[in-house]
PDB file of N, CA and C in Angstrom:
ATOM      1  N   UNK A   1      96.438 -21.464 -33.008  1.00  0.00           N
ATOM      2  CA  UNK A   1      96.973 -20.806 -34.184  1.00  0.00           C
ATOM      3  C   UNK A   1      97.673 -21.837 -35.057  1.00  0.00           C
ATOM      4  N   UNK A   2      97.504 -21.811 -35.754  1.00  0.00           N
ATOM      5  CA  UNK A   2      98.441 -22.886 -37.398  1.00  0.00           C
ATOM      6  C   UNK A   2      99.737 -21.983 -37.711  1.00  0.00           C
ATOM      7  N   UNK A   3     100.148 -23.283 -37.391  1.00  0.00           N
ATOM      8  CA  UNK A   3     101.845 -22.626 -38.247  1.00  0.00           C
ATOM      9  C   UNK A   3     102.268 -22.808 -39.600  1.00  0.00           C
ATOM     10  N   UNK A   4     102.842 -21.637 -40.187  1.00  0.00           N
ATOM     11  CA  UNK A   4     102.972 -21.610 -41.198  1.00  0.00           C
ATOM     12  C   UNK A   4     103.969 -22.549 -42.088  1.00  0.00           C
ATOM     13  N   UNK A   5     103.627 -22.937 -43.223  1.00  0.00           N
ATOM     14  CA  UNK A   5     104.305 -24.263 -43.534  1.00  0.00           C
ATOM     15  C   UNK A   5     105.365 -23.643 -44.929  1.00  0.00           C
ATOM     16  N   UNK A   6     106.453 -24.112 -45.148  1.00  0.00           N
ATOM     17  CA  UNK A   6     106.928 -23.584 -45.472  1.00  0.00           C
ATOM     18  C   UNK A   6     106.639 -24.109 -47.402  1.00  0.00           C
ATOM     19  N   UNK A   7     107.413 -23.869 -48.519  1.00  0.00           N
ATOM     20  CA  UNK A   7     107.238 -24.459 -50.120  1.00  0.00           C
ATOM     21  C   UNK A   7     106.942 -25.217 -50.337  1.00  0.00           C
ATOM     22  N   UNK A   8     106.487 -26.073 -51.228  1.00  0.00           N
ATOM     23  CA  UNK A   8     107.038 -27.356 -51.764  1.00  0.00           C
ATOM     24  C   UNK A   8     108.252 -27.063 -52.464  1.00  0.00           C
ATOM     25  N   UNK A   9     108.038 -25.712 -53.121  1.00  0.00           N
ATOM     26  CA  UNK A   9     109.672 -25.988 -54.322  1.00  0.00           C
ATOM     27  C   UNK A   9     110.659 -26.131 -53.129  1.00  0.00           C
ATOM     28  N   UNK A  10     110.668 -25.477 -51.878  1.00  0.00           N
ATOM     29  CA  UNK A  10     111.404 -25.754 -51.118  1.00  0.00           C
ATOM     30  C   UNK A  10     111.866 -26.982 -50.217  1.00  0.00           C
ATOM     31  N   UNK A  11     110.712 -27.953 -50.200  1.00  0.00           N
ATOM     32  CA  UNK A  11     110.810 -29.138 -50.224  1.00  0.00           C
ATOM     33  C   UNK A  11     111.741 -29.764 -51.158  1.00  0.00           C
ATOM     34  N   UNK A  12     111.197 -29.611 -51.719  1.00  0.00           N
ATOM     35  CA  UNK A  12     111.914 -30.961 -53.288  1.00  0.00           C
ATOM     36  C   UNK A  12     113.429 -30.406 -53.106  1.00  0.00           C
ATOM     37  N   UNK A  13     114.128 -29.193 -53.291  1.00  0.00           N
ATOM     38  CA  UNK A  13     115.240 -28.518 -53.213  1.00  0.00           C
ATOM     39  C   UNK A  13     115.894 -29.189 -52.061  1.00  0.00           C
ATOM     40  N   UNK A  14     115.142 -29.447 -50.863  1.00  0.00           N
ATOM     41  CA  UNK A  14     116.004 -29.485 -49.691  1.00  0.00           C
ATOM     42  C   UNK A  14     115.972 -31.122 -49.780  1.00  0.00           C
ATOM     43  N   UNK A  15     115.349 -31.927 -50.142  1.00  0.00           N
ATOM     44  CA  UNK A  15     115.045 -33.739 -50.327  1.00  0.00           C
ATOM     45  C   UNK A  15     116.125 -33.805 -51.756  1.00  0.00           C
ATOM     46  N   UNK A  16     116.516 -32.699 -52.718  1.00  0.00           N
ATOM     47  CA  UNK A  16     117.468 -33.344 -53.450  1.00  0.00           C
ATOM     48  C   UNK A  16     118.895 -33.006 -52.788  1.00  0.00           C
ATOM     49  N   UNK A  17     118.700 -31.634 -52.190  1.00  0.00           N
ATOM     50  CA  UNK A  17     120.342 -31.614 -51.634  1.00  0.00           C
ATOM     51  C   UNK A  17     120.379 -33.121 -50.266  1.00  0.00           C
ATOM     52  N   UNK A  18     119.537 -33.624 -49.431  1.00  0.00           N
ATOM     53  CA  UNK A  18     119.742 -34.853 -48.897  1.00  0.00           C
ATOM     54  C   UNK A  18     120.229 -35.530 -49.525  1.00  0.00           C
ATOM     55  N   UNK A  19     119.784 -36.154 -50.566  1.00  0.00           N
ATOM     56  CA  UNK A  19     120.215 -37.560 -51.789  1.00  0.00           C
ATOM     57  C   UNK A  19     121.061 -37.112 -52.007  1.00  0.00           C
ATOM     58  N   UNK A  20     121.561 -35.795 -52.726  1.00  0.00           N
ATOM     59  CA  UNK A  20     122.742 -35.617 -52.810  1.00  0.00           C
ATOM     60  C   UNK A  20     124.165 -35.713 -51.946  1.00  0.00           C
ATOM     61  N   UNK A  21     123.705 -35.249 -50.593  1.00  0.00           N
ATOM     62  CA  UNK A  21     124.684 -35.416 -49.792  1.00  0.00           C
ATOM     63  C   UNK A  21     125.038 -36.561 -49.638  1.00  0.00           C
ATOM     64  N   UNK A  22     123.965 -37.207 -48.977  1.00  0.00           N
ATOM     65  CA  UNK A  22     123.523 -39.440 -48.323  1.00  0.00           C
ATOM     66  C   UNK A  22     124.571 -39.752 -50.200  1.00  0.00           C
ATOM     67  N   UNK A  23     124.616 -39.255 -51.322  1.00  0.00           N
ATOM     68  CA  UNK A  23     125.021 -39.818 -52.080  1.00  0.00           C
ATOM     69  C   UNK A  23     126.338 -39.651 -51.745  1.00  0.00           C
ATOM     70  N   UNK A  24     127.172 -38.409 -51.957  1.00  0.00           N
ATOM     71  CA  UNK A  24     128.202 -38.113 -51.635  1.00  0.00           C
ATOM     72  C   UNK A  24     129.401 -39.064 -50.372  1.00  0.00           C
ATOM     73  N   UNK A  25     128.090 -38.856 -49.126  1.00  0.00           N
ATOM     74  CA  UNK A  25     128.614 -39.844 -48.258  1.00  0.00           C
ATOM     75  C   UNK A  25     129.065 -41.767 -48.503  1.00  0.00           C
ATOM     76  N   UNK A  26     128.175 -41.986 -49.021  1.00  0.00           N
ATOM     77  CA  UNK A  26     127.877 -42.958 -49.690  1.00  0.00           C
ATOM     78  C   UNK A  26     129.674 -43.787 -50.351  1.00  0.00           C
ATOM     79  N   UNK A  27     129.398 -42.347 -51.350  1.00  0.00           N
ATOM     80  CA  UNK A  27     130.637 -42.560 -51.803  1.00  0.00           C
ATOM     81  C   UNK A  27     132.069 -42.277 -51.378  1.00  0.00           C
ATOM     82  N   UNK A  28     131.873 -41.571 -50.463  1.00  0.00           N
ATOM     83  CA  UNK A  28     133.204 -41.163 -49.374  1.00  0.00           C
ATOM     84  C   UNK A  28     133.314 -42.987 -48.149  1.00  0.00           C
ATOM     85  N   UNK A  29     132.342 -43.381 -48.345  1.00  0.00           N
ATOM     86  CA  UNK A  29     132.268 -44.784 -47.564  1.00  0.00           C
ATOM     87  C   UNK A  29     132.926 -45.878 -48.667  1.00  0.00           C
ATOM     88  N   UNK A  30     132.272 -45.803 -49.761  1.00  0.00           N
ATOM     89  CA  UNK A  30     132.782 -46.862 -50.337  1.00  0.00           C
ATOM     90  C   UNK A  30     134.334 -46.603 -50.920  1.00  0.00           C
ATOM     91  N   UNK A  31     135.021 -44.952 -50.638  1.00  0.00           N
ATOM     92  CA  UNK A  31     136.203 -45.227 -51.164  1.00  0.00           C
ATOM     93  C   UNK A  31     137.153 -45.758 -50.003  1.00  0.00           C
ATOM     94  N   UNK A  32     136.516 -45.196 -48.659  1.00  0.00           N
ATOM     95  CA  UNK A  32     137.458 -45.718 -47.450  1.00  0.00           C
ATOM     96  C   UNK A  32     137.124 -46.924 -47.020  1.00  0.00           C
ATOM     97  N   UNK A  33     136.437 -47.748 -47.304  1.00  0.00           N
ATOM     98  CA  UNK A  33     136.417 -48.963 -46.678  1.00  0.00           C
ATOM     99  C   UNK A  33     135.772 -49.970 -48.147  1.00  0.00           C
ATOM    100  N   UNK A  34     136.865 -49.999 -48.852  1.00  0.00           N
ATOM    101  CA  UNK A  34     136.475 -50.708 -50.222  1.00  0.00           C
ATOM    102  C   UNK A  34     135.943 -52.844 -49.998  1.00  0.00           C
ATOM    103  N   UNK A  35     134.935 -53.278 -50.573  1.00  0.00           N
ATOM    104  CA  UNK A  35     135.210 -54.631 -50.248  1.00  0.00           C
ATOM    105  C   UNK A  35     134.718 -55.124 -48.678  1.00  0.00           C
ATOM    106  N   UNK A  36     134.571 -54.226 -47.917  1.00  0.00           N
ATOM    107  CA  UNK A  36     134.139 -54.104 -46.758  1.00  0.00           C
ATOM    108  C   UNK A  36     132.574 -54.021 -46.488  1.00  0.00           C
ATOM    109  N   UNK A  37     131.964 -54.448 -45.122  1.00  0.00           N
ATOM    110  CA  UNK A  37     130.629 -54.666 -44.548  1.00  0.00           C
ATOM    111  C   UNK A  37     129.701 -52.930 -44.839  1.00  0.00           C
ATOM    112  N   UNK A  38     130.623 -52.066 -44.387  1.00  0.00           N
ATOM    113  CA  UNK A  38     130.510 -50.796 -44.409  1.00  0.00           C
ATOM    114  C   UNK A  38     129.948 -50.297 -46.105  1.00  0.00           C
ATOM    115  N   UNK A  39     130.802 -50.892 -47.193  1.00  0.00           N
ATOM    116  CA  UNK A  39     130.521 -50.515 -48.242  1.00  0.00           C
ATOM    117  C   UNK A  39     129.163 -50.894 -48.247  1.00  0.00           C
ATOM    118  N   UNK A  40     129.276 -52.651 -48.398  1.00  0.00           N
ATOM    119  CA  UNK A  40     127.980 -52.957 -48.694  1.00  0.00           C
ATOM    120  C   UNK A  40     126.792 -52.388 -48.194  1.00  0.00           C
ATOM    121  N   UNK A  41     126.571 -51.971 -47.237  1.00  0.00           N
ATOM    122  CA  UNK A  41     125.739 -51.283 -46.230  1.00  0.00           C
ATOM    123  C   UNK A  41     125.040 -50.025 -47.147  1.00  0.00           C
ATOM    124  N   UNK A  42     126.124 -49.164 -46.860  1.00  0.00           N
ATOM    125  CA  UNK A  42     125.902 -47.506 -47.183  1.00  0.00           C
ATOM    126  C   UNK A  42     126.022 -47.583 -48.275  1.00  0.00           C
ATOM    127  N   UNK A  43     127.099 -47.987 -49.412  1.00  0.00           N
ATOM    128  CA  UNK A  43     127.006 -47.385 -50.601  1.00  0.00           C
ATOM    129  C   UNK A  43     126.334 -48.467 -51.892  1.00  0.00           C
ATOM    130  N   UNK A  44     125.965 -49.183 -51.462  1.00  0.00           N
ATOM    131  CA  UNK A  44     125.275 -49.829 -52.904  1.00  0.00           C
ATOM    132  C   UNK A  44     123.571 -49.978 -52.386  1.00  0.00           C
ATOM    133  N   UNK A  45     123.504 -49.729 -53.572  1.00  0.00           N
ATOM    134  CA  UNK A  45     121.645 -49.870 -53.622  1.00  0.00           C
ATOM    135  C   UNK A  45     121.244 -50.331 -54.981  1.00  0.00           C
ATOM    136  N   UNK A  46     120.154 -49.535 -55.012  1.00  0.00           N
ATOM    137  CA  UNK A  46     119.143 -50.062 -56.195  1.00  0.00           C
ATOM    138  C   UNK A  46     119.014 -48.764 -56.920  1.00  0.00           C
ATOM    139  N   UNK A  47     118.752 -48.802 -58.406  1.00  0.00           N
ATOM    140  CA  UNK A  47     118.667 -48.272 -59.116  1.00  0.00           C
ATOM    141  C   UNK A  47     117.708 -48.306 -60.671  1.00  0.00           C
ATOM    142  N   UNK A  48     116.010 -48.159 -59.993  1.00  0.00           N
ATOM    143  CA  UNK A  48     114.920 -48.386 -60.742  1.00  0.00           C
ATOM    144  C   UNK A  48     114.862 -46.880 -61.526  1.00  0.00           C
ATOM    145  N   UNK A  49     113.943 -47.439 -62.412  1.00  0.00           N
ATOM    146  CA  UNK A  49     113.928 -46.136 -63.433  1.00  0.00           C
ATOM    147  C   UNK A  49     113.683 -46.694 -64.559  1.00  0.00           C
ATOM    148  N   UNK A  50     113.379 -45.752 -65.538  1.00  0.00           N
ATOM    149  CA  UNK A  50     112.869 -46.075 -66.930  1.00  0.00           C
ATOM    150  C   UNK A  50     113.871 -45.879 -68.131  1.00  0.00           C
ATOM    151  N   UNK A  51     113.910 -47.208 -68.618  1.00  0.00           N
ATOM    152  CA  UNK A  51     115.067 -47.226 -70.213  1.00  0.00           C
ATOM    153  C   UNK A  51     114.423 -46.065 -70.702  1.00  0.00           C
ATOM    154  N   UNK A  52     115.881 -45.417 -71.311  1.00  0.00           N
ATOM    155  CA  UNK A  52     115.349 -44.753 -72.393  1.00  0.00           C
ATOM    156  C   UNK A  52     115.067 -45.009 -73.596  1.00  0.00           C
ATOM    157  N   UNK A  53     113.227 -44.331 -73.843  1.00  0.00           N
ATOM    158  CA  UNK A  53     112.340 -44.448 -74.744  1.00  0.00           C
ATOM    159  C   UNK A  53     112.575 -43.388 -76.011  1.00  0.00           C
ATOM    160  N   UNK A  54     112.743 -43.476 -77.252  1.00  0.00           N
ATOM    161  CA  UNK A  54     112.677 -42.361 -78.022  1.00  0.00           C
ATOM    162  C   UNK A  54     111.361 -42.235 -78.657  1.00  0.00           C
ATOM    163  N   UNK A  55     111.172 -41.118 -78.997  1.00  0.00           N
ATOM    164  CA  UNK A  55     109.448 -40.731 -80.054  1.00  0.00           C
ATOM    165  C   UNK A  55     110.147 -40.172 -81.152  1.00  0.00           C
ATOM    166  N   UNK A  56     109.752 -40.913 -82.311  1.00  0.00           N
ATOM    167  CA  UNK A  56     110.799 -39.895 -83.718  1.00  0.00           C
ATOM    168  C   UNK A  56     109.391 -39.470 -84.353  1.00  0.00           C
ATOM    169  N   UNK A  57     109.405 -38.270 -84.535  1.00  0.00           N
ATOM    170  CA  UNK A  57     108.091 -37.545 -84.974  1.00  0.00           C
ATOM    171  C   UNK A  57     108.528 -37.008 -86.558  1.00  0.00           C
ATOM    172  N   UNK A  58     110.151 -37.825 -86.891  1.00  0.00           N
ATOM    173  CA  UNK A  58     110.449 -37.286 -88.107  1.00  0.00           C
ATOM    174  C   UNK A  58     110.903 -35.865 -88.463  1.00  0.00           C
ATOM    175  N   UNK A  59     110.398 -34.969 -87.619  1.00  0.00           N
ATOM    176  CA  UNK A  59     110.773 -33.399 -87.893  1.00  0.00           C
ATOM    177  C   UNK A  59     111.508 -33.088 -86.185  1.00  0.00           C
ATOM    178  N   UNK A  60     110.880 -34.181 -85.210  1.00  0.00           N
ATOM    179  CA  UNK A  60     111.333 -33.501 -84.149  1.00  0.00           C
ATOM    180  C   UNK A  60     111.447 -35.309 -83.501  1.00  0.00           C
ATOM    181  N   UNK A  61     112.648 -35.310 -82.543  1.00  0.00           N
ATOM    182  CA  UNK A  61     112.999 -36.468 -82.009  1.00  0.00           C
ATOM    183  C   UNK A  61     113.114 -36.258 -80.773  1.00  0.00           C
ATOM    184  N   UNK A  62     112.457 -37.024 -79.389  1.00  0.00           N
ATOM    185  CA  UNK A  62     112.283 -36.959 -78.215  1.00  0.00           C
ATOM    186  C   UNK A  62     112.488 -38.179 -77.567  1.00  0.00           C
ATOM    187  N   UNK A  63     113.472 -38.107 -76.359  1.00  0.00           N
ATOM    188  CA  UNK A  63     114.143 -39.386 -75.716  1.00  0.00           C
ATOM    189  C   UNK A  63     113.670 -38.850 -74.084  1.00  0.00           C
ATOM    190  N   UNK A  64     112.598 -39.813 -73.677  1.00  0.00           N
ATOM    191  CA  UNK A  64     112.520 -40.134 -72.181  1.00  0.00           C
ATOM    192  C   UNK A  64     113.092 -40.979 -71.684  1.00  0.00           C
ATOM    193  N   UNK A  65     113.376 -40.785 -69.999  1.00  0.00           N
ATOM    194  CA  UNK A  65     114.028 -41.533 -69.161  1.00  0.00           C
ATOM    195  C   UNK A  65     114.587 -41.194 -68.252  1.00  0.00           C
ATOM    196  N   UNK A  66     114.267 -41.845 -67.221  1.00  0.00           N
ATOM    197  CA  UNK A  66     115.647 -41.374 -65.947  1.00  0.00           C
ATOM    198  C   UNK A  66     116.138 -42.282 -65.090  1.00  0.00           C
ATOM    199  N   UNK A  67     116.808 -42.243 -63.799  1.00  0.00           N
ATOM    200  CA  UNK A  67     117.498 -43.388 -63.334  1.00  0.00           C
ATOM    201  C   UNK A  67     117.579 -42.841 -61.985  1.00  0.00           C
ATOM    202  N   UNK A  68     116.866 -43.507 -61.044  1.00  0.00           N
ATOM    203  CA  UNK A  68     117.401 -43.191 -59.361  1.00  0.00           C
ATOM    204  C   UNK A  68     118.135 -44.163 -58.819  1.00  0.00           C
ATOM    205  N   UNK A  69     119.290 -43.606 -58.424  1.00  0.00           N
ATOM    206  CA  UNK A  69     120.130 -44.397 -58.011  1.00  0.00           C
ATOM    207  C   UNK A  69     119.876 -44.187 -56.182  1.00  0.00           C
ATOM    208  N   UNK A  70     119.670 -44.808 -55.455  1.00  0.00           N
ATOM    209  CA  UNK A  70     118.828 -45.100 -53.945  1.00  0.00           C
ATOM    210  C   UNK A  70     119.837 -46.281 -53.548  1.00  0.00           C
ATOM    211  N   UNK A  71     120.928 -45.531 -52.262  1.00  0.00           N
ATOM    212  CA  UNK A  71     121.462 -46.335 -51.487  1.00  0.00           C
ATOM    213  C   UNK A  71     120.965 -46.255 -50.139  1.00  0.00           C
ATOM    214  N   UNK A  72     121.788 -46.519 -48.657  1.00  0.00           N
ATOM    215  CA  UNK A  72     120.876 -46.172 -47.730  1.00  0.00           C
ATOM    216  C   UNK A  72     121.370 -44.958 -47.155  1.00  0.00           C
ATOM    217  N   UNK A  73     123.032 -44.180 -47.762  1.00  0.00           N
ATOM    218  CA  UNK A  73     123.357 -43.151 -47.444  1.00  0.00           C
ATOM    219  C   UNK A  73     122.748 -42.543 -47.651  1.00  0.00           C
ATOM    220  N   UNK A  74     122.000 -42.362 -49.189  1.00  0.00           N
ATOM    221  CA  UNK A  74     121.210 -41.486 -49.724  1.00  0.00           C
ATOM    222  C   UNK A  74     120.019 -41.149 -49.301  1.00  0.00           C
ATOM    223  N   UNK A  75     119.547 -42.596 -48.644  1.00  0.00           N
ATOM    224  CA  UNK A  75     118.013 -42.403 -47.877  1.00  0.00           C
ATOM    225  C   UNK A  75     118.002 -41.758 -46.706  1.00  0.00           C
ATOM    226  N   UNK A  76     119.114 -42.037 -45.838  1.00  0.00           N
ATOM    227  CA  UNK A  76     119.557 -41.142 -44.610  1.00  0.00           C
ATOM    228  C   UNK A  76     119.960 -39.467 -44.735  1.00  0.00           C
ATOM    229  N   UNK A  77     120.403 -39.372 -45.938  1.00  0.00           N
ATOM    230  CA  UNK A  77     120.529 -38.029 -46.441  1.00  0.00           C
ATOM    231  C   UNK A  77     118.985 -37.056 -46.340  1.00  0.00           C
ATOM    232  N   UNK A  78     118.180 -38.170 -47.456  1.00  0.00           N
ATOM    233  CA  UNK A  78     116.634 -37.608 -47.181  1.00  0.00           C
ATOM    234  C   UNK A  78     115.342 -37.445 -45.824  1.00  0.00           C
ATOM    235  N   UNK A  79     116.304 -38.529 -45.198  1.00  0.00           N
ATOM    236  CA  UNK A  79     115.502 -38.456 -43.930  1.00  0.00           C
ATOM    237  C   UNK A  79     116.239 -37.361 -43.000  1.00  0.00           C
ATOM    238  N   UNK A  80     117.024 -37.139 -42.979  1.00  0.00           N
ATOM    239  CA  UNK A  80     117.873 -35.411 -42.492  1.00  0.00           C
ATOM    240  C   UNK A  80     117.112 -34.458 -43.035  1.00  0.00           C
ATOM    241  N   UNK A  81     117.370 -34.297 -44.499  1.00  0.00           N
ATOM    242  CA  UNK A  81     116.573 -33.399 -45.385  1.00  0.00           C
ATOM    243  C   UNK A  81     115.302 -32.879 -44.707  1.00  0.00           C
ATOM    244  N   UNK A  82     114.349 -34.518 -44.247  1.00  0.00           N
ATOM    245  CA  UNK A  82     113.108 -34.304 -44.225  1.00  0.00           C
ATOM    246  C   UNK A  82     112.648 -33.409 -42.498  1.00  0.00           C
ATOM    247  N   UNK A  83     113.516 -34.144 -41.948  1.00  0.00           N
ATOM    248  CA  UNK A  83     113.576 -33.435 -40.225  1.00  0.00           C
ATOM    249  C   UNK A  83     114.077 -32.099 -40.270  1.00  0.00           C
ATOM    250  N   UNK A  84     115.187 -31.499 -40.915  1.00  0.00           N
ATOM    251  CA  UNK A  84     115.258 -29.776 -41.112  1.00  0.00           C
ATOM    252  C   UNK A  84     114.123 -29.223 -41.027  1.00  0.00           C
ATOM    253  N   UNK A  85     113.436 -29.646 -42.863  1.00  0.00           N
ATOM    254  CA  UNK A  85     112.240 -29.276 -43.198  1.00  0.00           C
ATOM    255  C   UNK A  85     111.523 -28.952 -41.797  1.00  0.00           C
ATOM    256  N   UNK A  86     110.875 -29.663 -41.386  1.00  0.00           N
ATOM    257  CA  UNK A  86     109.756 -29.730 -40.372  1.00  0.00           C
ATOM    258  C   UNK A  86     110.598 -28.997 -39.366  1.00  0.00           C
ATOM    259  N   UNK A  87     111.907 -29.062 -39.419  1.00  0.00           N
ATOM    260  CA  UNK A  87     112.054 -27.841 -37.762  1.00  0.00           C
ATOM    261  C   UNK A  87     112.378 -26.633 -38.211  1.00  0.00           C
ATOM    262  N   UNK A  88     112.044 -26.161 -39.927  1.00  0.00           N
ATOM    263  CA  UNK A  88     111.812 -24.796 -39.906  1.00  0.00           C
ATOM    264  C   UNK A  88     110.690 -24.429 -39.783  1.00  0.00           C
TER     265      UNK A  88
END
């Protein structure tokens, strides 16, 4: 028998509350152990993404762009996220 798999919208929902949390943590690390091995670790990362681009169409003006900010709290957040998932 196949088991039933659960959303994607429910995916993406549960992989942003991870990042969100791994972010949160992140930052609960870098306020208690400032300057420290710990900071460097958990709370700084990388942060790729696209400048924002504008389109001026003259009657209507449109600005793309976004920014992921990816530490390793945050990635540990998503890899939680991702193991829930699969044990519902």
């Amino acid at each position: 028998m196949s088991r039933r798999t659960g959303s994607t919208a429910g995916l993406v929902v549960l992989l942003i509350l991870g990042a969100l949390v791994g972010a949160l943590l992140g930052e609960v690390i870098r306020l208690l152990f400032p300057g420290g091995t710990l900071e460097q670790l958990f709370a700084r990362g990388v942060s790729p993404g696209l400048s924002p681009a504008t389109m001026d169409l003259r009657v209507l003006s449109v600005t793309f762009g976004f920014t992921l900010r990816l530490n390793l709290a945050s990635l540990l957040g998503i890899a939680l996220a991702l193991f829930v998932y699969r044990r519902l």
